[in-house]
C-alpha atoms as a PDB file:
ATOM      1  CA  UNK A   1      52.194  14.374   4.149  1.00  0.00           C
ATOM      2  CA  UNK A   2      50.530  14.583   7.747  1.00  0.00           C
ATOM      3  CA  UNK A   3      53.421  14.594  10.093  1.00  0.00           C
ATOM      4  CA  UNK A   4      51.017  14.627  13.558  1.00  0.00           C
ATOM      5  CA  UNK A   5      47.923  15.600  14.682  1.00  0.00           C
ATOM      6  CA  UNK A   6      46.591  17.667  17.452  1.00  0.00           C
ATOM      7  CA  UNK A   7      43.318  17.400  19.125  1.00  0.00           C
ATOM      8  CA  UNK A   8      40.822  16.611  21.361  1.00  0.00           C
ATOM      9  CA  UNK A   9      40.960  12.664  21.790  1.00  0.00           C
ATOM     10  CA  UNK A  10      36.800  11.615  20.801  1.00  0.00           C
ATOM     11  CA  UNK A  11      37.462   7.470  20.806  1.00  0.00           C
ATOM     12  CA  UNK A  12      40.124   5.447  22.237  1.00  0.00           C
ATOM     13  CA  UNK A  13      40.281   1.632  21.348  1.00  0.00           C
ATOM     14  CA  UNK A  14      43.266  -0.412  21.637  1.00  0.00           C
ATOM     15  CA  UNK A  15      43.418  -0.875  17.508  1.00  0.00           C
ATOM     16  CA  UNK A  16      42.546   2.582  16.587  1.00  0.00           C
ATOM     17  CA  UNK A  17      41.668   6.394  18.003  1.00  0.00           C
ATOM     18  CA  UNK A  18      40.086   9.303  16.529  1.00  0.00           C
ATOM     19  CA  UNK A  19      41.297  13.046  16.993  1.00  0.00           C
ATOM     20  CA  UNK A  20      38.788  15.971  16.543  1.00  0.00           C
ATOM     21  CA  UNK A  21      41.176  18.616  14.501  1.00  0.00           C
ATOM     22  CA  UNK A  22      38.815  21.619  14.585  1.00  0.00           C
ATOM     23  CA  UNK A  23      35.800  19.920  13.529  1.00  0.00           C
ATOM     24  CA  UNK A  24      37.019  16.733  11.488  1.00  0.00           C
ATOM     25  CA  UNK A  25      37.633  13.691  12.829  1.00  0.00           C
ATOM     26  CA  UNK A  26      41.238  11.753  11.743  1.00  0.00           C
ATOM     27  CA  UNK A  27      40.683   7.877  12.418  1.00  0.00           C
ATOM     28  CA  UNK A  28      44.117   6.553  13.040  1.00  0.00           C
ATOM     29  CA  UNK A  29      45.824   2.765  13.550  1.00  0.00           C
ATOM     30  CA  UNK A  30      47.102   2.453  16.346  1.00  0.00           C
ATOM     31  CA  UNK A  31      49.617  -0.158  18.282  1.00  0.00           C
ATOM     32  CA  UNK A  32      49.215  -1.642  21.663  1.00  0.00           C
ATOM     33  CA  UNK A  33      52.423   0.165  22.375  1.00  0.00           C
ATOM     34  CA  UNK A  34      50.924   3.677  21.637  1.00  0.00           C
ATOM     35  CA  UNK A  35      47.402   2.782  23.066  1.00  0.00           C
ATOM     36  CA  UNK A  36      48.997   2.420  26.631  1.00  0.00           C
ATOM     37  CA  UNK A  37      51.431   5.889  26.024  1.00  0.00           C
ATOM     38  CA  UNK A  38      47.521   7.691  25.434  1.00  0.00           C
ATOM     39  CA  UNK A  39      46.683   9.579  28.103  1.00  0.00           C
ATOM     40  CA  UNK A  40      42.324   9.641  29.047  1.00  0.00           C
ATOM     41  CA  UNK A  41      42.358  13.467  28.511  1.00  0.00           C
ATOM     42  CA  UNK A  42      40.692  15.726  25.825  1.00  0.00           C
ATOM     43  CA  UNK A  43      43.714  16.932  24.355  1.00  0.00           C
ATOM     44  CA  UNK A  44      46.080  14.586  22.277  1.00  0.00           C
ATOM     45  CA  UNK A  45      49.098  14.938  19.757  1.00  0.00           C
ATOM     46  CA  UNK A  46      50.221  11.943  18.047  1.00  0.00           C
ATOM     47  CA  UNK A  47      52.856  11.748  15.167  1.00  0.00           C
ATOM     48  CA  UNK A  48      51.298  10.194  12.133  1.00  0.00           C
ATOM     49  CA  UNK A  49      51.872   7.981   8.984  1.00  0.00           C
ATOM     50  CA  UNK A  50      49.860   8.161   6.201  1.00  0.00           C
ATOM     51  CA  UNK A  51      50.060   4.997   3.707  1.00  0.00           C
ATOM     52  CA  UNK A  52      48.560   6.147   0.248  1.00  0.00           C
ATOM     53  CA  UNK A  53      46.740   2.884  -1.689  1.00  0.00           C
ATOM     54  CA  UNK A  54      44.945   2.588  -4.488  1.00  0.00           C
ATOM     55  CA  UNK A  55      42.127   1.789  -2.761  1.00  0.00           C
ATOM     56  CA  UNK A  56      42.319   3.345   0.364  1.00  0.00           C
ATOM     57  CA  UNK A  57      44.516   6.122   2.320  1.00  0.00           C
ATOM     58  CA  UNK A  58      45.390   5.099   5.938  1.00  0.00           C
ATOM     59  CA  UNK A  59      46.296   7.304   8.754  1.00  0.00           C
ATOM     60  CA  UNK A  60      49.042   5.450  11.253  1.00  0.00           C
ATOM     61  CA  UNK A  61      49.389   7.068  14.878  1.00  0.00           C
ATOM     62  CA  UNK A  62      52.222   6.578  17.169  1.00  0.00           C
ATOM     63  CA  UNK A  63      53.507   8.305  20.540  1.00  0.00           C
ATOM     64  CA  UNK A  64      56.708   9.057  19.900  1.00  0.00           C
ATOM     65  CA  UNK A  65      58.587   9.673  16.584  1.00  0.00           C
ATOM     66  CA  UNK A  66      61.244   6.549  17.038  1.00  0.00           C
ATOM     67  CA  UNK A  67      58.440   4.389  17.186  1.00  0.00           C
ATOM     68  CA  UNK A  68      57.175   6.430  13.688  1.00  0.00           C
ATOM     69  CA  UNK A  69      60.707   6.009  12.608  1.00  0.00           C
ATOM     70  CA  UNK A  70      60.685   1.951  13.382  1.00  0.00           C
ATOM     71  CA  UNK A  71      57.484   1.402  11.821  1.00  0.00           C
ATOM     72  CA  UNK A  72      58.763   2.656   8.658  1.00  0.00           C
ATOM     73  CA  UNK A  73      61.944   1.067   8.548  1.00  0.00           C
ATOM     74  CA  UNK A  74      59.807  -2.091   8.892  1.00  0.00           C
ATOM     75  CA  UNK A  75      57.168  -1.426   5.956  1.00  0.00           C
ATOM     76  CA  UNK A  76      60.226  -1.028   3.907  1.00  0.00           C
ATOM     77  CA  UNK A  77      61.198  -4.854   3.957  1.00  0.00           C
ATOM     78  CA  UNK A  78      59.496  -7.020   1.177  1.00  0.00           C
ATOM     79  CA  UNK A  79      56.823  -8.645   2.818  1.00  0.00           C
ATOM     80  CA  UNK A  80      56.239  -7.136   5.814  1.00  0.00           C
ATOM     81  CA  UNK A  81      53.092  -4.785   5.473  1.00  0.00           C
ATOM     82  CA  UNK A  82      51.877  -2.039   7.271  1.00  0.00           C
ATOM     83  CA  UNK A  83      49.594  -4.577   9.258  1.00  0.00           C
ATOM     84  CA  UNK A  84      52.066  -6.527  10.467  1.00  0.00           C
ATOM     85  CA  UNK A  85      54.748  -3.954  11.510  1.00  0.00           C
ATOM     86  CA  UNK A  86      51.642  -2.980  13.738  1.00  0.00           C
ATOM     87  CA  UNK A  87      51.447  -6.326  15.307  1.00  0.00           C
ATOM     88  CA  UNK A  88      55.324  -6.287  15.650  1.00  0.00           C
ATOM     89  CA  UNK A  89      55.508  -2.388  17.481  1.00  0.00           C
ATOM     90  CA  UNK A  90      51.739  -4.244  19.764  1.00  0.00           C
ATOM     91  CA  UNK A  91      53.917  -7.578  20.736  1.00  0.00           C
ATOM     92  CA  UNK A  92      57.260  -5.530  21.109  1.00  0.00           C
ATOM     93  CA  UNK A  93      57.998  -2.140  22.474  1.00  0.00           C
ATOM     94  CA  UNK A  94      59.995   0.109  19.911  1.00  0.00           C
ATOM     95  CA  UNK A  95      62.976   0.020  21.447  1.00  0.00           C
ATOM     96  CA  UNK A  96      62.970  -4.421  21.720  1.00  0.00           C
ATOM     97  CA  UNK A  97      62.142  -4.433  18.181  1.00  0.00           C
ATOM     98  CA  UNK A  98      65.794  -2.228  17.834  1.00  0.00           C
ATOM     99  CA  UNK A  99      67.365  -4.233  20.373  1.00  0.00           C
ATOM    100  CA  UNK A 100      66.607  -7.430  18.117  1.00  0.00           C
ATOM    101  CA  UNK A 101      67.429  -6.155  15.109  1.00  0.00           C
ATOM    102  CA  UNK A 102      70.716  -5.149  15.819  1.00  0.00           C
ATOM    103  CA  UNK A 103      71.555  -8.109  17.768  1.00  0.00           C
ATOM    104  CA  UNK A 104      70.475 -10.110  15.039  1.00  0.00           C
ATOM    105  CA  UNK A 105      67.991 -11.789  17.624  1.00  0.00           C
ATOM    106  CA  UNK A 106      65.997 -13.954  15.009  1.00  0.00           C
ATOM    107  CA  UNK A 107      63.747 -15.818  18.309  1.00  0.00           C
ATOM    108  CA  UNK A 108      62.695 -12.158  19.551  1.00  0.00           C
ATOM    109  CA  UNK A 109      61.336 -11.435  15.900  1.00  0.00           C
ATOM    110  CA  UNK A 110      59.905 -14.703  15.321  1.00  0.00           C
ATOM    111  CA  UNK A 111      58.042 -14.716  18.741  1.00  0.00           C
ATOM    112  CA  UNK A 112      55.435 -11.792  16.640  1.00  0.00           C
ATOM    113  CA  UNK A 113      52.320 -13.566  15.759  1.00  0.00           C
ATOM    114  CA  UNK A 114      52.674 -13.983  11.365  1.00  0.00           C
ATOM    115  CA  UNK A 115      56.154 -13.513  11.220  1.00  0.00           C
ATOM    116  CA  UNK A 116      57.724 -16.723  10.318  1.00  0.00           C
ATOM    117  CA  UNK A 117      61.659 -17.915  10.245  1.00  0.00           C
ATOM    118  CA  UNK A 118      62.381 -16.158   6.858  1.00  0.00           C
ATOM    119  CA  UNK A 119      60.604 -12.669   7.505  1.00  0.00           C
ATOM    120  CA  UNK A 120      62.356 -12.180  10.527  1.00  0.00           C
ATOM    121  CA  UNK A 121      65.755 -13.299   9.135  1.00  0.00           C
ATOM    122  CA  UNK A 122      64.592 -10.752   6.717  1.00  0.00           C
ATOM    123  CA  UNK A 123      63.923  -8.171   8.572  1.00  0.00           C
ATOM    124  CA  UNK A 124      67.233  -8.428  10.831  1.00  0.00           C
ATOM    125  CA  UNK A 125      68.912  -8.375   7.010  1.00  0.00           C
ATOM    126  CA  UNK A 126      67.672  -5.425   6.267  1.00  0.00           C
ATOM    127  CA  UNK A 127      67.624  -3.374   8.954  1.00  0.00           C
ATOM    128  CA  UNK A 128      70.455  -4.254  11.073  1.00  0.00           C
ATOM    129  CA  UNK A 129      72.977  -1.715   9.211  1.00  0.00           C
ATOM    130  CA  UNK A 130      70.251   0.853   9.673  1.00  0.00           C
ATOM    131  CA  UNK A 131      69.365   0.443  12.918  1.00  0.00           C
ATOM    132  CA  UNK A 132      73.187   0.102  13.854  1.00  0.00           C
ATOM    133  CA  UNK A 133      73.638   3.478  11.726  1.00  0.00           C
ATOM    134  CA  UNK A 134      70.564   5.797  12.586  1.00  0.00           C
ATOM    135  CA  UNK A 135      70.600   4.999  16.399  1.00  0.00           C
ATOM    136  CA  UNK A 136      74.051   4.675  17.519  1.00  0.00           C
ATOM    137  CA  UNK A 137      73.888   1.565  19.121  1.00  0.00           C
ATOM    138  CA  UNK A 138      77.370  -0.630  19.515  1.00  0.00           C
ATOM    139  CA  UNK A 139      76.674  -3.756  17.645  1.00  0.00           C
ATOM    140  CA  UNK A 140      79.257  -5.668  20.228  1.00  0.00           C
ATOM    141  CA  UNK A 141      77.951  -4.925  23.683  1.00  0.00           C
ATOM    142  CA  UNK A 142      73.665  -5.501  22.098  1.00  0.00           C
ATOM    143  CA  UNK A 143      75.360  -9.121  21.663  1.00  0.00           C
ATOM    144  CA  UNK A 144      77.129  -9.530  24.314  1.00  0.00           C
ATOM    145  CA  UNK A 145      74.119  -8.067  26.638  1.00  0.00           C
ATOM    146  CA  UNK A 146      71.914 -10.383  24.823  1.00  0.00           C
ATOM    147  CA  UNK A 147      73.672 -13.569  25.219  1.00  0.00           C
ATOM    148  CA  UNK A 148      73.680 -13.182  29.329  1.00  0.00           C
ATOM    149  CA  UNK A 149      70.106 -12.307  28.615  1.00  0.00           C
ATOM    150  CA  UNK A 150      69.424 -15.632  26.986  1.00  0.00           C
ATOM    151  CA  UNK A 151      71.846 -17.171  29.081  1.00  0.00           C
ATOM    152  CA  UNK A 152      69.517 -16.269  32.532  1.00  0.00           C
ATOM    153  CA  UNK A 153      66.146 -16.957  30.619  1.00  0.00           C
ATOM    154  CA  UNK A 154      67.379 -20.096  29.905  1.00  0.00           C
ATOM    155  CA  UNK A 155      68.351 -21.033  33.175  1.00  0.00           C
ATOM    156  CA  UNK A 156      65.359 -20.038  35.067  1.00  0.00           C
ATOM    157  CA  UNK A 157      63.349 -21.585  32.670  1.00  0.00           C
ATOM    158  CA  UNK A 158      65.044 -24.768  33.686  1.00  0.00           C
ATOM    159  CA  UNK A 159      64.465 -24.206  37.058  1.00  0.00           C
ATOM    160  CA  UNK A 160      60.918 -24.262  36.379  1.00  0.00           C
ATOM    161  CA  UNK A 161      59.848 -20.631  36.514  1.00  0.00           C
ATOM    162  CA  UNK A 162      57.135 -19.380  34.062  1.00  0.00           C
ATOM    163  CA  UNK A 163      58.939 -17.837  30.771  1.00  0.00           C
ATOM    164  CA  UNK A 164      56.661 -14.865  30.371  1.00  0.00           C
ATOM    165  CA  UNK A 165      57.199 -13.112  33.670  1.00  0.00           C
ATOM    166  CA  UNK A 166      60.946 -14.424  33.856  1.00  0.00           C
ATOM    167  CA  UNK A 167      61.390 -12.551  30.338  1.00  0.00           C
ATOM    168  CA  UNK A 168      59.508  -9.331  31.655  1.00  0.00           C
ATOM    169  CA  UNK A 169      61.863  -9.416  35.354  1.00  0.00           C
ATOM    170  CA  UNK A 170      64.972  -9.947  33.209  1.00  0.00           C
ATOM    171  CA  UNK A 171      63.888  -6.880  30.738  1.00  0.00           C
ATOM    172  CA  UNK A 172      63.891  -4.604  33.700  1.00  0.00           C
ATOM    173  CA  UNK A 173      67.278  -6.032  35.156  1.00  0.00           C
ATOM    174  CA  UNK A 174      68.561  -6.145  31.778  1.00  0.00           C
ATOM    175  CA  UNK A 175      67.419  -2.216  31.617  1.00  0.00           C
ATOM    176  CA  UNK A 176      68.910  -1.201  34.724  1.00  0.00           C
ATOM    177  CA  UNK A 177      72.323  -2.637  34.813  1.00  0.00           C
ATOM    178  CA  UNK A 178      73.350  -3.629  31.347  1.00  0.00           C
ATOM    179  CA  UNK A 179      76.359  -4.872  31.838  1.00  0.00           C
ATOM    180  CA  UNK A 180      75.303  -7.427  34.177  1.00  0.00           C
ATOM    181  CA  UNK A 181      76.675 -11.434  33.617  1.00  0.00           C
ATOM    182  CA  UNK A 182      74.481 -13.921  33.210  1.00  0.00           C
ATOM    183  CA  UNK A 183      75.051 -14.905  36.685  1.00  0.00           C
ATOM    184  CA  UNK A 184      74.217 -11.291  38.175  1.00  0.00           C
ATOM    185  CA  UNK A 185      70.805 -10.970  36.035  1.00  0.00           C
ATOM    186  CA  UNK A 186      69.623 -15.003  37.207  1.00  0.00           C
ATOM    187  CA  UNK A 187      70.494 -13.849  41.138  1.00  0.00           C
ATOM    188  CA  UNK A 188      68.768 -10.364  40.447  1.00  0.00           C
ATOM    189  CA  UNK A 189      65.968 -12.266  39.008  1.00  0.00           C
ATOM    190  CA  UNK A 190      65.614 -15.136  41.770  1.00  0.00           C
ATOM    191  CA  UNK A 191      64.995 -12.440  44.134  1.00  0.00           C
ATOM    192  CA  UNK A 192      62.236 -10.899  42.176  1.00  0.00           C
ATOM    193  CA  UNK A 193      60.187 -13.954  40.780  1.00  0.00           C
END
């Protein structure tokens, strides 16, 4: 198995990029996620997955090995393919995908374009022990966090500010004091909207 490549970065798109490894080119599938961690310079070391088909063998990059990691936790549900735990790790950062899964946050999963109610209920099934287990996250405070997360969307929401930039403010409150109450993150977030 390829575990990463090394090389001089030839062709950057935001689906796919392709690595010159001493004279062969590797195309690799990429995520949104990992085509903003890609630096524009020649040299370039992505970890890799490489999915073995009957008809084809495809070569997965990714910046960092937790979002490797994520990615195949994901392909490992029934019925999510490699295609779609792509779109999930472009929609959702690797660590918001985590974040949903353990809190069992089925709306966060269901937001990613082709997954529906049951996939993501799925998913969260599936993984939540894992994710709980591998990464050492406490299943109580993820809830508790998340609620007052909700909790301040919701509000601001009603107060008529757009959803998409109140969700991206609240993410970096959220980030940098998580253990703030509802109340603290919707003040926090008044001032920055």
């Amino acid at each position: 198995m390829i575990t990463h490549l090394e090389g001089r970065l030839v062709e950057k798109n935001p689906t796919d990029v392709v690595i010159d490894c001493n004279g062969v080119g590797y195309l690799l599938h990429i995520s949104l996620n990992t085509y903003s961690q890609i630096p524009d310079r020649e040299n370039l070391k992505l970890y890799t997955y490489l999915q073995v088909r009957e008809d084809a063998h495809t070569l997965y990059g990714f910046s960092t090995r937790v979002e490797r990691e994520i990615f195949k936790l994901l392909i490992s549900v029934s019925g999510v393919g490699a295609s779609t735990a792509r779109t999930m790790l472009s929609s959702l950062n690797p660590d918001q995908v985590k974040d949903a899964i353990a809190s069992g946050d089925v709306p966060v999963i269901q937001s990613v374009k082709g997954i529906g109610a049951k996939t993501a209920q799925r998913v969260i099934l599936d993984l939540k022990d894992k994710v709980l287990r591998v990464y050492g996250l406490d299943e109580v405070s993820q809830s508790s966090n998340n609620t007052n997360k909700a909790e301040a969307l919701s509000a601001l929401e009603v107060l008529g500010f757009n959803k998409k930039q109140s969700e991206k403010v609240v993410d970096k409150i959220v980030s940098q004091n998580p253990e703030s109450s509802a109340e603290q993150i919707i003040k926090d977030a008044l001032k920055n909207l």
